[in-house]
Protein backbone atom coordinates (compact mmCIF):
# COMPACT_ATOMS: atom_id res chain seq x y z
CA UNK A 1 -16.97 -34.02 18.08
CA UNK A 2 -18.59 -34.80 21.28
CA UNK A 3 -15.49 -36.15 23.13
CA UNK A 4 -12.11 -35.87 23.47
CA UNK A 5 -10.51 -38.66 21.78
CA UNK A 6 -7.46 -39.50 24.30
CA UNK A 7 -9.12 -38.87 27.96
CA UNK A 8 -13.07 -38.82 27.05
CA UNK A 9 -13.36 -35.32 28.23
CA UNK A 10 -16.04 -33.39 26.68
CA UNK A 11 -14.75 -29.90 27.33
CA UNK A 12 -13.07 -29.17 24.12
CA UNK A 13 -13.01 -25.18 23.20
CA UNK A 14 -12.72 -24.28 19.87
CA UNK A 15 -9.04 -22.75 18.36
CA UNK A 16 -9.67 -21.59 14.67
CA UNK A 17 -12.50 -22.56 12.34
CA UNK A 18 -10.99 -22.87 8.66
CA UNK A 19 -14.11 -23.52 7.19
CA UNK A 20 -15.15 -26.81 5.08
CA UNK A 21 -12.36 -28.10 2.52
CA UNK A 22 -11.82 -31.94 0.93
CA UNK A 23 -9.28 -33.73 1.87
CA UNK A 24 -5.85 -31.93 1.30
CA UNK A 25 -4.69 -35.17 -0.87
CA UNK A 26 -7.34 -35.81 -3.33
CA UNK A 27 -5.98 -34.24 -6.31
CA UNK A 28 -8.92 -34.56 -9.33
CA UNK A 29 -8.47 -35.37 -12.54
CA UNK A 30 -9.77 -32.88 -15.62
CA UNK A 31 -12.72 -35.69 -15.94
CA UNK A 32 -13.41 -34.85 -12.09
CA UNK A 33 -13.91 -31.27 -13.14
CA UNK A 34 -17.51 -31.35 -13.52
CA UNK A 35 -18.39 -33.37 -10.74
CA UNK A 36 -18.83 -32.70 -6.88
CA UNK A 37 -16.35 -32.27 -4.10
CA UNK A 38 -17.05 -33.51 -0.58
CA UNK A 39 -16.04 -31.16 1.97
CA UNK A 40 -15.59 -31.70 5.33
CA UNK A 41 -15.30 -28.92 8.48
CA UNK A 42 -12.00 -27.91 9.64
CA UNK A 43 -12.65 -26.91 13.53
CA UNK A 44 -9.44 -26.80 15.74
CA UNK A 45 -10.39 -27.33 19.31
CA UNK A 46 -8.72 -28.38 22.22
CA UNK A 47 -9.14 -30.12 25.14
CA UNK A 48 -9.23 -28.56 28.64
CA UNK A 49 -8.76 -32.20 30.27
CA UNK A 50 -5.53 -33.16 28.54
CA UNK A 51 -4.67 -30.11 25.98
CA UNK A 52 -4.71 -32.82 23.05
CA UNK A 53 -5.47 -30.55 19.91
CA UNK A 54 -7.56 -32.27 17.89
CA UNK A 55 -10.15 -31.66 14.71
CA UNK A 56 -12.91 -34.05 14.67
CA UNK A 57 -12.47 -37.37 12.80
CA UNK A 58 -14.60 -37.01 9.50
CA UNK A 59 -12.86 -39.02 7.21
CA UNK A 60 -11.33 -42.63 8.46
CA UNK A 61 -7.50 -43.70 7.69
CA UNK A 62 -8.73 -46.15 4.83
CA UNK A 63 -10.26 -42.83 3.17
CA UNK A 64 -6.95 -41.20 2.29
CA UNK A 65 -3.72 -44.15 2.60
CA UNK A 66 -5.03 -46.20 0.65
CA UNK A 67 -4.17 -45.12 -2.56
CA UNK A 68 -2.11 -42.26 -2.03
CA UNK A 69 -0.22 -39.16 -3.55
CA UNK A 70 2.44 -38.36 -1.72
CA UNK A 71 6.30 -39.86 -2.00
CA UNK A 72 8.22 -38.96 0.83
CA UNK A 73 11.53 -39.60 -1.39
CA UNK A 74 10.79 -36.38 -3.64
CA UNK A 75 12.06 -34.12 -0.97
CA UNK A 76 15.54 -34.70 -0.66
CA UNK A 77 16.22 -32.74 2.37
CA UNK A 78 14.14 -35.15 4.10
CA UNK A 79 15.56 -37.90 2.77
CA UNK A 80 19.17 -36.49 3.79
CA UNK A 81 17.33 -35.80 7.52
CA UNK A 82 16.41 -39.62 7.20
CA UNK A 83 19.69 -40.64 6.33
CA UNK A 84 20.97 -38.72 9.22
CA UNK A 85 18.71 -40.10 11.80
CA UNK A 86 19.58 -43.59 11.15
CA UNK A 87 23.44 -43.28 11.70
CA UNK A 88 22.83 -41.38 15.05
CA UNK A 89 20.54 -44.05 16.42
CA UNK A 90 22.33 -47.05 14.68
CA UNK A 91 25.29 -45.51 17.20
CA UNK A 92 23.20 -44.25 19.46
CA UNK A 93 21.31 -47.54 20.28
CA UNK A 94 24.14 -49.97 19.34
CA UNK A 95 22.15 -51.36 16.17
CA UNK A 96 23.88 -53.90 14.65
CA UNK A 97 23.06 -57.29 12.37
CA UNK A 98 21.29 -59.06 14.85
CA UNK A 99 18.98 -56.09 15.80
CA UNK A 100 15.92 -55.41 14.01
CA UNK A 101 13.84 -51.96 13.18
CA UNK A 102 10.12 -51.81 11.91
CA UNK A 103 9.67 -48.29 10.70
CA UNK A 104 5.70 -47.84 10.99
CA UNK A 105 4.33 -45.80 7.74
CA UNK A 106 7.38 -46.18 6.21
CA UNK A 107 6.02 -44.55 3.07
CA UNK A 108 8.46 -45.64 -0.05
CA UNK A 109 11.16 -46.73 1.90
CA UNK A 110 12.62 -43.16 2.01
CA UNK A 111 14.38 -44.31 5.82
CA UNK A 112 14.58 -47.86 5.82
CA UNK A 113 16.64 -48.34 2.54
CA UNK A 114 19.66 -46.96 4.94
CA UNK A 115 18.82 -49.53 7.41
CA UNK A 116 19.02 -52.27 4.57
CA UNK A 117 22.11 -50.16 3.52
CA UNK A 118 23.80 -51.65 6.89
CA UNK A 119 22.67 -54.94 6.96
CA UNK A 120 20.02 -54.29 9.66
CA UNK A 121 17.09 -56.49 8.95
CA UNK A 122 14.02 -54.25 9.33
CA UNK A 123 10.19 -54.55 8.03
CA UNK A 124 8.06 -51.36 6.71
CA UNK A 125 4.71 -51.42 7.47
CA UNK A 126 3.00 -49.01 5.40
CA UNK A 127 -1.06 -48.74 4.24
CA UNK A 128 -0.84 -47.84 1.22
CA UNK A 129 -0.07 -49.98 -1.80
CA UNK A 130 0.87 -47.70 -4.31
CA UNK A 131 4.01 -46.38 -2.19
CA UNK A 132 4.61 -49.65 -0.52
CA UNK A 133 4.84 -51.16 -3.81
CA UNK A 134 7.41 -48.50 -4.23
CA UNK A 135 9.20 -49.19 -1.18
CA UNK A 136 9.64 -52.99 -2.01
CA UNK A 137 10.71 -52.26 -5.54
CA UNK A 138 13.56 -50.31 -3.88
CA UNK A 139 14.79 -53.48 -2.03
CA UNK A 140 13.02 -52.27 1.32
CA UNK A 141 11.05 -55.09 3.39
CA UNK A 142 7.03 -53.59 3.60
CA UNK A 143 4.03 -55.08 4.81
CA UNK A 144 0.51 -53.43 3.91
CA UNK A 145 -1.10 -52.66 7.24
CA UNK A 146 -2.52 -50.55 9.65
CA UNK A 147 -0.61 -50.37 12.68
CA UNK A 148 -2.90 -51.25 15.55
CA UNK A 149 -2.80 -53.99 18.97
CA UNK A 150 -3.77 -56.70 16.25
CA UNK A 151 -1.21 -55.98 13.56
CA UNK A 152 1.42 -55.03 15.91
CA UNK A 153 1.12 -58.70 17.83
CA UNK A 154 0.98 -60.18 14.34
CA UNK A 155 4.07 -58.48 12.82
CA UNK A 156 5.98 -59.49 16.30
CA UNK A 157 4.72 -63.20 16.10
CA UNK A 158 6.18 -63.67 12.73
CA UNK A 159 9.22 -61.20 13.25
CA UNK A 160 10.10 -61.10 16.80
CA UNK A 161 10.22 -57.67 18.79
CA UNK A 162 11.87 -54.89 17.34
CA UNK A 163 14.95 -53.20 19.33
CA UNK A 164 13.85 -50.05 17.37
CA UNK A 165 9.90 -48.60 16.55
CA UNK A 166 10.02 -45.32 14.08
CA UNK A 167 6.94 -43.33 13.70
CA UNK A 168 8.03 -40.21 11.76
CA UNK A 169 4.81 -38.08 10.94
CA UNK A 170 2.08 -40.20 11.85
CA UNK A 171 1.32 -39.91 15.03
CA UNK A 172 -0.95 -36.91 13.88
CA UNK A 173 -2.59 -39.27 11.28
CA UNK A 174 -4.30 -41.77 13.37
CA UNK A 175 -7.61 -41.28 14.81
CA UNK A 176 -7.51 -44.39 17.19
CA UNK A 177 -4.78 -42.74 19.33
CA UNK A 178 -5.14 -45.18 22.31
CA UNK A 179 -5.41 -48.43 19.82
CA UNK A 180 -2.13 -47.48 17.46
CA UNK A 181 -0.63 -46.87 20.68
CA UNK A 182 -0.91 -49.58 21.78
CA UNK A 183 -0.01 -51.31 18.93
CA UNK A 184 3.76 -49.53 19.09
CA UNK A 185 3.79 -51.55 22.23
CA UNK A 186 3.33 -54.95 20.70
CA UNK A 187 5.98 -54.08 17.72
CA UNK A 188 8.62 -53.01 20.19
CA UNK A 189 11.29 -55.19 22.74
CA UNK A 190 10.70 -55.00 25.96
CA UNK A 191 13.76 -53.24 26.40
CA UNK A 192 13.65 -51.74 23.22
CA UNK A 193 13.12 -47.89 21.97
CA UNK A 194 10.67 -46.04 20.02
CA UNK A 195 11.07 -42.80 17.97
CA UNK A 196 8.20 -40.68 17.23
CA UNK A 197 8.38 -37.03 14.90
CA UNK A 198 5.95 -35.19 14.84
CA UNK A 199 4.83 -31.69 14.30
CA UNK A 200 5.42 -29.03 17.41
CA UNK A 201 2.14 -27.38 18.14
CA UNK A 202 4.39 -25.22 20.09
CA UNK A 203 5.77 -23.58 16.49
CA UNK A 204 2.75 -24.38 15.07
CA UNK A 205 0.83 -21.86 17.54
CA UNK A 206 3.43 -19.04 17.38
CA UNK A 207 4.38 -19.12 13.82
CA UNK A 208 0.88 -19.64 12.58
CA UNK A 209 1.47 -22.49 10.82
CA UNK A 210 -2.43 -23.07 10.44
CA UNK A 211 -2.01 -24.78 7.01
CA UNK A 212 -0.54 -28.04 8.42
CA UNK A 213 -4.30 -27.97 10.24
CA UNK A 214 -6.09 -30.65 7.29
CA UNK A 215 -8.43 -33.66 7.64
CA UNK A 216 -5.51 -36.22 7.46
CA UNK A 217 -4.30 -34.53 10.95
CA UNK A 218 -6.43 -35.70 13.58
CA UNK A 219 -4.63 -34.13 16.58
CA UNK A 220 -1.61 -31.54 17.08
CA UNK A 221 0.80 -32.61 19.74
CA UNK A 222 2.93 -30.87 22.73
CA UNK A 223 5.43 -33.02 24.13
CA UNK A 224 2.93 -33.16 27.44
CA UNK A 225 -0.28 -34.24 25.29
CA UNK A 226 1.92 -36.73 23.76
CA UNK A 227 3.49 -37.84 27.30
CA UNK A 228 -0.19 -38.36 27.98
CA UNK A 229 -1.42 -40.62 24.77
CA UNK A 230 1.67 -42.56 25.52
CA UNK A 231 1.30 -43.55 28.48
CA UNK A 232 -1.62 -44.86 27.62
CA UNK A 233 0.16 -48.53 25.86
CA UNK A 234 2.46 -48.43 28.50
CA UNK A 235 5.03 -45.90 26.75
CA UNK A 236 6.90 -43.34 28.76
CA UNK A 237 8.74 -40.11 26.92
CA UNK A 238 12.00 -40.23 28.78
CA UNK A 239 13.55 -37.29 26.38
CA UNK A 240 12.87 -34.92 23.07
CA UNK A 241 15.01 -33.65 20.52
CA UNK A 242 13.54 -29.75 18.67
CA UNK A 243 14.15 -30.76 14.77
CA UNK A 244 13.12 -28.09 12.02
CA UNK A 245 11.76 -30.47 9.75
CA UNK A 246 8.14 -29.43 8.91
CA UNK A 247 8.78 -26.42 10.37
CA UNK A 248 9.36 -26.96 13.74
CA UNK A 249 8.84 -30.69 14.90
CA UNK A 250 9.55 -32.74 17.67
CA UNK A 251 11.35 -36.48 18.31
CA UNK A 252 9.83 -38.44 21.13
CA UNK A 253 12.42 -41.06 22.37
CA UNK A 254 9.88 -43.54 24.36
CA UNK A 255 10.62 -47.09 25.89
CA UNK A 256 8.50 -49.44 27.71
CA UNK A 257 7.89 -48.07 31.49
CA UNK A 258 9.11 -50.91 32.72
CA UNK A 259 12.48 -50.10 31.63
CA UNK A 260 12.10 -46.07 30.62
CA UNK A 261 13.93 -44.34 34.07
CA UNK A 262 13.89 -40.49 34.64
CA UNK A 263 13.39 -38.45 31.84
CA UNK A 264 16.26 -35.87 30.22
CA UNK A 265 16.90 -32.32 31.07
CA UNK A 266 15.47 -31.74 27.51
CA UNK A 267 12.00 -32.65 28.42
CA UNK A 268 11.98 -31.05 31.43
CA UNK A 269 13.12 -27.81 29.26
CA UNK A 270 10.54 -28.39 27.02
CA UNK A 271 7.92 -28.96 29.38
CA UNK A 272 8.79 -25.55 30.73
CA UNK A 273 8.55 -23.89 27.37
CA UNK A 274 4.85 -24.89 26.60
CA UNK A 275 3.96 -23.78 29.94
CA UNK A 276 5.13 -20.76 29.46
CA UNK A 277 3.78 -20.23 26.47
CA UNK A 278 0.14 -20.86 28.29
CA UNK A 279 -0.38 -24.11 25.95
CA UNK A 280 -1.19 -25.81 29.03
CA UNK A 281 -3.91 -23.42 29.62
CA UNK A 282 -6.41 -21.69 27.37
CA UNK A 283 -4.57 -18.74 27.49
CA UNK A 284 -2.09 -19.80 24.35
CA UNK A 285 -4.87 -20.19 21.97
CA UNK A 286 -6.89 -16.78 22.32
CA UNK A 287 -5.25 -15.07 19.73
CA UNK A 288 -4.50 -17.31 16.91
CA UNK A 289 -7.73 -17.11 15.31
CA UNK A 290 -6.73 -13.73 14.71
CA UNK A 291 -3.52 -14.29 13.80
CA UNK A 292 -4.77 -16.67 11.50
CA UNK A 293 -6.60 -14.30 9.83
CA UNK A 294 -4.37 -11.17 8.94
CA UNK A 295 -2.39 -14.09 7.23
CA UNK A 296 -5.25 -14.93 4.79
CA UNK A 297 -5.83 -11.14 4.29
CA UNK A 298 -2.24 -9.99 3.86
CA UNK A 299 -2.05 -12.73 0.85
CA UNK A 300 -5.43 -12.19 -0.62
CA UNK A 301 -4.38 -8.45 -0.93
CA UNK A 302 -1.08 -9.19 -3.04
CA UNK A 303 -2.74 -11.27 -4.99
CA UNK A 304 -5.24 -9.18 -6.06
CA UNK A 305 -2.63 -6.28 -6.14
CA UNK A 306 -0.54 -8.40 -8.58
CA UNK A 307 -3.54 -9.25 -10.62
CA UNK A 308 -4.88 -5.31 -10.99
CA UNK A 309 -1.03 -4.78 -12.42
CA UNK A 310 -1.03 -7.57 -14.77
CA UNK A 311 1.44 -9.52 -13.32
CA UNK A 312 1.45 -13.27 -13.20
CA UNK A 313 1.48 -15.38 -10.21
CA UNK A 314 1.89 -19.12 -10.00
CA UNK A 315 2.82 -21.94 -7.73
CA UNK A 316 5.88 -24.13 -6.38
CA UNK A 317 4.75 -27.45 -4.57
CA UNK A 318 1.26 -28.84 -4.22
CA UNK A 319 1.35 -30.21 -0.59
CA UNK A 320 -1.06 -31.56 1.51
CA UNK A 321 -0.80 -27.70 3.40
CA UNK A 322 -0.66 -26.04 0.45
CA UNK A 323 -4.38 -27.00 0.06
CA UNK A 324 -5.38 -26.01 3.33
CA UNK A 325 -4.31 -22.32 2.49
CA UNK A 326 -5.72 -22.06 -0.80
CA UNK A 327 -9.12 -23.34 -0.10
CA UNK A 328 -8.91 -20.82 3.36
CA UNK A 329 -8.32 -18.05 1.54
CA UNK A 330 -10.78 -18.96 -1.65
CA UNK A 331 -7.76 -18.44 -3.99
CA UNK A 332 -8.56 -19.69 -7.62
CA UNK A 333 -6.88 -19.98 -10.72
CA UNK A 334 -7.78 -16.26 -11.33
CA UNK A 335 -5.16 -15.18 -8.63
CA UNK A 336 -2.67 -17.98 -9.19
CA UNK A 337 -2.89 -19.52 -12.68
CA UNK A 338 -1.07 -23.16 -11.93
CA UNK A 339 1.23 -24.51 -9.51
CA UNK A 340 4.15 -27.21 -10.36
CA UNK A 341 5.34 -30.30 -8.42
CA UNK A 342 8.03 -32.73 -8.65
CA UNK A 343 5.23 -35.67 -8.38
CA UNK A 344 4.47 -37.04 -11.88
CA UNK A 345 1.62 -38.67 -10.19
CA UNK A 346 -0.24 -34.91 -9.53
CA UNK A 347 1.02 -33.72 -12.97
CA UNK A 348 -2.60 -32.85 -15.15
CA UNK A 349 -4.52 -32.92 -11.84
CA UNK A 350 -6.10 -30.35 -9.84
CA UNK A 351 -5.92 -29.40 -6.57
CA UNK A 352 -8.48 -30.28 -4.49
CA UNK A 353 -11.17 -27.88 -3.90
CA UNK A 354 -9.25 -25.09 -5.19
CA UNK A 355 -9.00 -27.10 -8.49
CA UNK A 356 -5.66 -25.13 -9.21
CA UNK A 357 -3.61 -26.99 -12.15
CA UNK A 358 -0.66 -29.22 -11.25
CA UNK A 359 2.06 -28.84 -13.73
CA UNK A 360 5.82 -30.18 -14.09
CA UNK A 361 8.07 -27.90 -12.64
CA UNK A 362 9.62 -26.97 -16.00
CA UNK A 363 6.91 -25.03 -16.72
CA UNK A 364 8.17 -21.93 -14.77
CA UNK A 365 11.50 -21.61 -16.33
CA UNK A 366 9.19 -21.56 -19.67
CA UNK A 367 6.10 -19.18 -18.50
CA UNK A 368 9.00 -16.63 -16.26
CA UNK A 369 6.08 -15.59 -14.26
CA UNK A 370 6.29 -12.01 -12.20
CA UNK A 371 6.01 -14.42 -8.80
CA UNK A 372 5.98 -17.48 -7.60
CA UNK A 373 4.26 -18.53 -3.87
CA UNK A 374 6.23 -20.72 -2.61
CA UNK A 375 3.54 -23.24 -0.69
CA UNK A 376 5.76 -26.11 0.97
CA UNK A 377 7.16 -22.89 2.98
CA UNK A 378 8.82 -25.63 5.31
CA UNK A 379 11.59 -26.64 2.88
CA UNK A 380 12.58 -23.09 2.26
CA UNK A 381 15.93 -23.75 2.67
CA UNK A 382 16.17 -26.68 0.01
CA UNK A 383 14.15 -24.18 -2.32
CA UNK A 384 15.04 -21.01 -2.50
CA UNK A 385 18.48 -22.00 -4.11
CA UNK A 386 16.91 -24.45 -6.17
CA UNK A 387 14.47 -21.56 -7.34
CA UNK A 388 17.22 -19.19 -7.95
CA UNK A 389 16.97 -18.97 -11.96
CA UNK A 390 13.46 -16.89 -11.60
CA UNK A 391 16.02 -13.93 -10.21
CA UNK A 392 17.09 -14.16 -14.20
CA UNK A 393 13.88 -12.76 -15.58
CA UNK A 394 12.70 -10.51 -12.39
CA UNK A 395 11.25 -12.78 -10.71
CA UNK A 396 10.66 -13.10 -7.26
CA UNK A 397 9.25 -15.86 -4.65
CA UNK A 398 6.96 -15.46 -2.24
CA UNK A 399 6.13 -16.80 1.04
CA UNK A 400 2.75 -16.52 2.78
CA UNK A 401 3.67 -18.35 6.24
CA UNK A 402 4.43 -17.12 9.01
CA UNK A 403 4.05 -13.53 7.27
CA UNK A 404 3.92 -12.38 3.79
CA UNK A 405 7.25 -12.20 2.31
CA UNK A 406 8.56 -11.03 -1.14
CA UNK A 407 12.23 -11.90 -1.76
C-alpha cells in the first residue's frame, strides 16, 4: 500500500500484522483439499493524514460478492434489528407510498422485505447473484450491481431519487471509497437521507475485536474518518446513533450538504470520545498489537490444555471473523475437531485456510463435546440461550474475544 486510499497521504503506520490468510469467505470443498490456497497479507495501518484505517486492497470486490456465502437472514437478531430500523425511520422520515428506499447491498432482502411489507416501493441493489436471486424470490425488488457514480445515475434515471439510501455493513467493503461515495450521491434526493452502519473502530480498538480485521474489510471507520470520506460526494454526517450490532457499530445519518444543517449533540459526543481515546492521534494504536496478542496466546493455551486432558473441543458459527482468528492463531482440526453453521450452503466445506469442517448444527447435540468456542462472539446474546442444552451433558461455551471466557 503506497497511499492512503481517501486523502492520498502516504504516511500510513502500521497497527497489527495478522499475518497472510485467504479470504475469510472462501469456504473449500473436500475436492479443494488437495489443492493450493492463495493467501493474502493482513497489515492494519493507519493514516496520519486522515486516521482512515485501512489494510491494503489485495483482492477486488468482484473477487468475493460475486458468488457468495453468506445470508444475512440466518441471524435472526439481525433480522429483528432490521425490522426495527425500518419502523423508526419509516416514522422518523415520514416514509410513506409515494416515497421510495434503495437499500445498497441489500444481501437477501433481509431489510427491504419490511419496506415491501408497507407498501414502500424500494429497489435492492446487491452484487451478488446467488443472494440476490434470494432476495427476489422473497418478493424483494434487486438489481445486480456495484454501487458506484455510474450505477447510482443509472438506477436514479430509471427509478427517480430515493428519499432514503441504506448502506448497512458495506461501507468497510468497498475499496473505491471516493467512487461508491459518490455514487450514494446519485441514488439519493436532493433532500433526501442516507443511513450508513458500520463497524466502530472505537470498540473495535478497545475490545480487541481484531478478527473483524479480513480482506473483505478494506478500511475501519471512526465517525471523523467517515465525516471525512463523506464529504468527499458531497455528504455531510449531521448525527450518529452507538448500535451493538457487530459488536459495537455505528449509524451515520448523512444528507446532501446542501440541505444537511448543524450536526447533533451525538456527534459532537462522539467526536469527543475518539479523541479521547487518542484515535485521532497515534497514541490509540500503540498497544493493540499487544493486546492482540495475549488474545491468540490465552486461546492457544486452552486449547492445548483441553487437548492434553482429552477433552473435545468444537465450533459454533463459521463467520467471515471466525476465520480471521483461526488462521491467526494456526488452530487446526487437532485443537478444534469441526465447527457447525446454520448455512446449508457451508455444510461439507472447510474453512478457509484453517480447513476446519463445517457441519449442521445438530451435530453437537449428537457428539456432546467437553466445549464449544463460540466464534460469531457478536451475537452472544442470541446464542448463549440458544446453546443452553450443552449445560445437559457438562458442557460449557467458550468465548475467545475480548478475553478468554469459560461459562
Amino acid at each position: 500500500m503506497s497511499a492512503c486510499r481517501l486523502c492520498g497521504s502516504v504516511s500510513l503506520a502500521g497497527v497489527v500484522d495478522l499475518g497472510a490468510t485467504p479470504p475469510c469467505e472462501r469456504f473449500l470443498t473436500a475436492e479443494q483439499l488437495d489443492e493450493p490456497e492463495i493467501t493474502y497479507p493482513l497489515h492494519l495501518k493507519v493514516c496520519t493524514g486522515c486516521w482512515l484505517a485501512q489494510i491494503p486492497p489485495l483482492i477486488t470486490p468482484e473477487d468475493t460478492f460475486t458468488d457468495y456465502a453468506y445470508f444475512s437472514s440466518y441471524s435472526a437478531s439481525w433480522v429483528d434489528h432490521a425490522r426495527n430500523f425500518v419502523e423508526t425511520a419509516t416514522g422518523k422520515l415520514g416514509l410513506n407510498e409515494g416515497s421510495f428506499v434503495v437499500e445498497v447491498a441489500s444481501n437477501d432482502g433481509y431489510l427491504l422485505k419490511h419496506v415491501v411489507a408497507r407498501g414502500i416501493r424500494c429497489l435492492g441493489v446487491e452484487p451478488s447473484v446467488n443472494v440476490g436471486e434470494a432476495a427476489r424470490a422473497d418478493g424483494v425488488p434487486t438489481t445486480t450491481a456495484f454501487l458506484n457514480p455510474r450505477t447510482g445515475a443509472a438506477v436514479r434515471a430509471e427509478h427517480g431519487p430515493a428519499d432514503l439510501v441504506v448502506a448497512n455493513n458495506v461501507y468497510a467493503h468497498i475499496p473505491d471509497v471516493l467512487g461508491f461515495t459518490r455514487g450514494l450521491r446519485e441514488l439519493v434526493a436532493d433532500d433526501g437521507w442516507v443511513s450508513i452502519e458500520v463497524q466502530h473502530l472505537l470498540t473495535l480498538i478497545q475490545q480487541v475485536q481484531y478478527d473483524t480485521i479480513y480482506h473483505e474489510h478494506f478500511q475501519y471507520y471512526t465517525v471523523e474518518s467517515a465525516r471525512r470520506a463523506l464529504a468527499t460526494g458531497g455528504l455531510s454526517v449531521v448525527d450518529v446513533e452507538r448500535l451493538p450490532t457487530h459488536g459495537g457499530s455505528i449509524r451515520l445519518w448523512a444528507r446532501p450538504t446542501e440541505v444537511a444543517g448543524e450536526p447533533s449533540a451525538r456527534m459532537t459526543e462522539v467526536l469527543a470520545e475518539e479523541k479521547a481515546a487518542g484515535l485521532h492521534e497515534l497514541s490509540g494504536y500503540a498497544e493493540f498489537a499487544a493486546r492482540v496478542t495475549k488474545v491468540r496466546l490465552d486461546l492457544l493455551r486452552f486449547l492445548v490444555d483441553a487437548a492434553d486432558e482429552g477433552k473435545t473441543v468444537v465450533g459454533y458459527g463459521a463467520p467471515g471473523k471466525g476465520n480471521t482468528l483461526l488462521n491467526h492463531c494456526g488452530i487446526r482440526s487437532d485443537l478444534l475437531a469441526y465447527t457447525v453453521d446454520k448455512n446449508p450452503y457451508k455444510h461439507g466445506r472447510f474453512t478457509p485456510g484453517a480447513r476446519i469442517p463445517v457441519l449442521p448444527p445438530e451435530r453437537i447435540a449428537e457428539d456432546r463435546p467437553d466445549y464449544v468456542l463460540v466464534l460469531p462472539w457478536n451475537l452472544r446474546n442470541e446464542l448463549v440461550p440458544q446453546l443452553s442444552y450443552v449445560e445437559q451433558w457438562g458442557g460449557r461455551l467458550v468465548f475467545a474475544i475480548p478475553r478468554l471466557e469459560v461459562l
